[in-house]
C-alpha atoms as a PDB file:
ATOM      1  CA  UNK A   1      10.363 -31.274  -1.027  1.00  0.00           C
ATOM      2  CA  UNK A   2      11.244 -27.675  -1.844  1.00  0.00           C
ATOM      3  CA  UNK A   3      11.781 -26.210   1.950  1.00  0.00           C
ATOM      4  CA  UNK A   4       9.806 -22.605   2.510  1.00  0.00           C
ATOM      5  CA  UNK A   5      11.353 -19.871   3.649  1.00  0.00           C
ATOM      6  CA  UNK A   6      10.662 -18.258   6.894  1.00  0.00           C
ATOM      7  CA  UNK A   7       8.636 -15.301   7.566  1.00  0.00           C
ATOM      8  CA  UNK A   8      11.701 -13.587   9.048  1.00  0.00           C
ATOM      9  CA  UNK A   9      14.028 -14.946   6.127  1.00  0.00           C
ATOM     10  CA  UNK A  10      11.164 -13.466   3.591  1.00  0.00           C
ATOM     11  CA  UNK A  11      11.329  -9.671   5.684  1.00  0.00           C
ATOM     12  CA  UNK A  12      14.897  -8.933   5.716  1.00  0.00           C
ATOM     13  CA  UNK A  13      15.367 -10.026   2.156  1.00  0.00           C
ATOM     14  CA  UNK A  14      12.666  -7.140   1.508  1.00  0.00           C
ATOM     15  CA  UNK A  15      13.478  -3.450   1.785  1.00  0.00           C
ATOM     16  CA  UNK A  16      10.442  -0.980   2.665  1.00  0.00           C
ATOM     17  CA  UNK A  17       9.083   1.064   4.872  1.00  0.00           C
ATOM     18  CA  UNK A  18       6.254   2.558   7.164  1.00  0.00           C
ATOM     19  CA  UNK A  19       6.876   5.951   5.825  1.00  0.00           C
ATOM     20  CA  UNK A  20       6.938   6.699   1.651  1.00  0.00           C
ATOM     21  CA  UNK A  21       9.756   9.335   0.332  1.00  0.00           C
ATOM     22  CA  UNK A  22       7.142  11.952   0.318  1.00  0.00           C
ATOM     23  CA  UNK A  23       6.777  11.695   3.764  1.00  0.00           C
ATOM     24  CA  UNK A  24      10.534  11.420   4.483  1.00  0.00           C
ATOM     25  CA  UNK A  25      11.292  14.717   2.453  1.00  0.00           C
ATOM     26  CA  UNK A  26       8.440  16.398   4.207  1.00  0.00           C
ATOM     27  CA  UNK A  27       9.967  15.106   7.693  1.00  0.00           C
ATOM     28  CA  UNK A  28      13.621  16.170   6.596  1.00  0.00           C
ATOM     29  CA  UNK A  29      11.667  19.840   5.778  1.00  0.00           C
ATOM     30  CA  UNK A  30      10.171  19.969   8.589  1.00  0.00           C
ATOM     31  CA  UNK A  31      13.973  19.654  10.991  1.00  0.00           C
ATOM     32  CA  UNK A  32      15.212  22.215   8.451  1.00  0.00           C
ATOM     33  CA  UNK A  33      13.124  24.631   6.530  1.00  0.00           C
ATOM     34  CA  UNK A  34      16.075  26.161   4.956  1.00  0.00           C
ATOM     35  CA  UNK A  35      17.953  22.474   3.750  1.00  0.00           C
ATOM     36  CA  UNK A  36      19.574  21.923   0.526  1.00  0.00           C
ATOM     37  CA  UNK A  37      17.813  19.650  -1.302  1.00  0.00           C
ATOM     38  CA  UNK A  38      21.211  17.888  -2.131  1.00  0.00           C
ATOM     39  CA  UNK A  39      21.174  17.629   1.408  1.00  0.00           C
ATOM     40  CA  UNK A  40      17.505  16.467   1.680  1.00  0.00           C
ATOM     41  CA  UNK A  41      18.213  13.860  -0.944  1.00  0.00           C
ATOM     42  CA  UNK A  42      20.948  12.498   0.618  1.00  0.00           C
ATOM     43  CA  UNK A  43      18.859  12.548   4.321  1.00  0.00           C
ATOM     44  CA  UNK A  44      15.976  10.452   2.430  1.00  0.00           C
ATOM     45  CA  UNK A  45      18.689   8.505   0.297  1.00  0.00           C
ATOM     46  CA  UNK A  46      17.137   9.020  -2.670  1.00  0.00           C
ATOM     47  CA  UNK A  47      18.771  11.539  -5.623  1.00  0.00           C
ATOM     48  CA  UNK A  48      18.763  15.090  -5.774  1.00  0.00           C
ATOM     49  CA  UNK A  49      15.856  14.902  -8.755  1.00  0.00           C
ATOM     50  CA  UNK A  50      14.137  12.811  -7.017  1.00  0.00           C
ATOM     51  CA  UNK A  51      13.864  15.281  -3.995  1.00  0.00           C
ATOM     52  CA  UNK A  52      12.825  17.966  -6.328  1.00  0.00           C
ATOM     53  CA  UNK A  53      10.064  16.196  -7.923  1.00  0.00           C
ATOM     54  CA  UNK A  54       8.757  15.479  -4.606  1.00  0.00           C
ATOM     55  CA  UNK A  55       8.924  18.772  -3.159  1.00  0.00           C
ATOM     56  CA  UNK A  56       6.861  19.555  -6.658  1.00  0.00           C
ATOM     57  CA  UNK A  57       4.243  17.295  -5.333  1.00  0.00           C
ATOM     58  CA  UNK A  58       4.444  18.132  -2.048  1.00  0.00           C
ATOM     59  CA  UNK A  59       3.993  22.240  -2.993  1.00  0.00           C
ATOM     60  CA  UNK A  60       1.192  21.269  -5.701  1.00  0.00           C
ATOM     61  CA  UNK A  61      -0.615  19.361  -3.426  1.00  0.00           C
ATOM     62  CA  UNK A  62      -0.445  22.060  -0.792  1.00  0.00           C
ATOM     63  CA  UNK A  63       1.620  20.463   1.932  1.00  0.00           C
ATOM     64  CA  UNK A  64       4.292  22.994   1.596  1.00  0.00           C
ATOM     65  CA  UNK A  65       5.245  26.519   0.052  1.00  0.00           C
ATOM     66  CA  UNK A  66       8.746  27.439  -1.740  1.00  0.00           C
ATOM     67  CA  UNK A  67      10.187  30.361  -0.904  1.00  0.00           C
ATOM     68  CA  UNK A  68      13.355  31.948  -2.427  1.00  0.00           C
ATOM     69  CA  UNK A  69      15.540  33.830  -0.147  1.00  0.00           C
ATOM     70  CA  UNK A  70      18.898  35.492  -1.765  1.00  0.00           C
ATOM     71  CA  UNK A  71      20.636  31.937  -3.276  1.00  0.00           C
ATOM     72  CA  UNK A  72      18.512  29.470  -0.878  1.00  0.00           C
ATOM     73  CA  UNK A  73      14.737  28.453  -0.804  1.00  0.00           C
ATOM     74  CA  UNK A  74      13.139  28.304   2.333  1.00  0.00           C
ATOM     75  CA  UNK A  75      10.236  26.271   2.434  1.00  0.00           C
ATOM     76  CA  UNK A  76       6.939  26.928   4.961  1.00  0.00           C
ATOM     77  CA  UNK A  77       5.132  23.664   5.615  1.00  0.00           C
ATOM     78  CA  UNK A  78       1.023  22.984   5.943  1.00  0.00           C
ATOM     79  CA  UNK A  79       0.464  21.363   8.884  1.00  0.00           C
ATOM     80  CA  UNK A  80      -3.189  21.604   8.489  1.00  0.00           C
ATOM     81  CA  UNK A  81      -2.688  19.265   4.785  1.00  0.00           C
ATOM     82  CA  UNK A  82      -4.738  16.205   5.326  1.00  0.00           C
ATOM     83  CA  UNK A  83      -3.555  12.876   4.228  1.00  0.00           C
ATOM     84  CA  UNK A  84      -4.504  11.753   0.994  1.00  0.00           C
ATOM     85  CA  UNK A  85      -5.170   8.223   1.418  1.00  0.00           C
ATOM     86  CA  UNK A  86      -9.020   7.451   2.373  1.00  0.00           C
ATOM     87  CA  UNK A  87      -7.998   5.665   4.960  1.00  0.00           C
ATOM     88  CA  UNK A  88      -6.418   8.529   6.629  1.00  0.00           C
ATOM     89  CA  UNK A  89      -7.885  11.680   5.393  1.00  0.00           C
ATOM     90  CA  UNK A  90      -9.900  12.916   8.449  1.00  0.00           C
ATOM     91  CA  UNK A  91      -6.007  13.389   9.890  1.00  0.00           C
ATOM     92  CA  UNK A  92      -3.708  16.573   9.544  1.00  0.00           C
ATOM     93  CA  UNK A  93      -0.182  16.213   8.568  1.00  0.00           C
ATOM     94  CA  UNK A  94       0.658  18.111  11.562  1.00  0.00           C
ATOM     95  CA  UNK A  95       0.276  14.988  13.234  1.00  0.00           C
ATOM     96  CA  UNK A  96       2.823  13.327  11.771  1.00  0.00           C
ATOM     97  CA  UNK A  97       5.211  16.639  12.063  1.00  0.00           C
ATOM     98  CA  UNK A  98       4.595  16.384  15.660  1.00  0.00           C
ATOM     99  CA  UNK A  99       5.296  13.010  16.314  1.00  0.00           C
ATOM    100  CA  UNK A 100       8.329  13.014  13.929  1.00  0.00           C
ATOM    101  CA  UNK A 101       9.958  16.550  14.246  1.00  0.00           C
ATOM    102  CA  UNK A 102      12.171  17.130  17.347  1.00  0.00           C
ATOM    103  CA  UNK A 103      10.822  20.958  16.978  1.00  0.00           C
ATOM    104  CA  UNK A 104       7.466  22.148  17.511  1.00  0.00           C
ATOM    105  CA  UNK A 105       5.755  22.664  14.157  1.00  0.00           C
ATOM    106  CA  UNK A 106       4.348  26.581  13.626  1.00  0.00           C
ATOM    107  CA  UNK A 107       0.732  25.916  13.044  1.00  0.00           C
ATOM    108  CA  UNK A 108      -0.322  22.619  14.744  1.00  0.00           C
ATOM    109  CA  UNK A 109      -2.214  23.777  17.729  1.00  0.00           C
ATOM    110  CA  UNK A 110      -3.477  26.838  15.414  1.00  0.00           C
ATOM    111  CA  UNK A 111      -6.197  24.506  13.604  1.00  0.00           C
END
């Protein structure tokens, strides 16, 4: 008789997460407007192209807006973005700022 793992034994042979990369990056935005995304990237732990196709996605789908300032981009974030999936698209991604950034957000209590 073959013997089964655990449910424990099954969960810490699995990696994931609550939160995806998109929401990571947006987070790691969100403490500093004015990051690197090298330094982004390496916040998230994913690579530096990575980060930059996300921030694509995250400034196509309005979440945030690029910026460049002299050498640097300085990105503005949405707070009033809903979330995409059905299940939680009558919430704001300010909501998730708030709860997650150790600032206050510009623009939450303004909806």
């Amino acid at each position: 008789m073959a013997s089964m793992a655990t449910t424990g034994e099954r969960e810490s042979t699995r990696n994931w997460t609550f939160l995806t990369n998109h929401a990571h990056v947006l987070l790691a935005i969100a403490r500093n407007p004015t990051a690197r995304l090298r330094d982004v990237a390496d916040e998230v732990g994913v690579t530096e192209r990575a980060a930059q196709a996300i921030v694509a996605d995250l400034e196509a789908g309005g979440y945030l807006h690029r910026t460049r300032v002299g050498r640097r981009n300085e990105y503005t974030l949405n707070p009033a973005g809903r979330f995409r999936h059905p299940a939680e698209a009558d919430r704001h991604i300010g909501d998730l700022l708030a709860l997650f950034a150790k600032e206050p957000v510009a623009g939450i209590a303004d909806r």
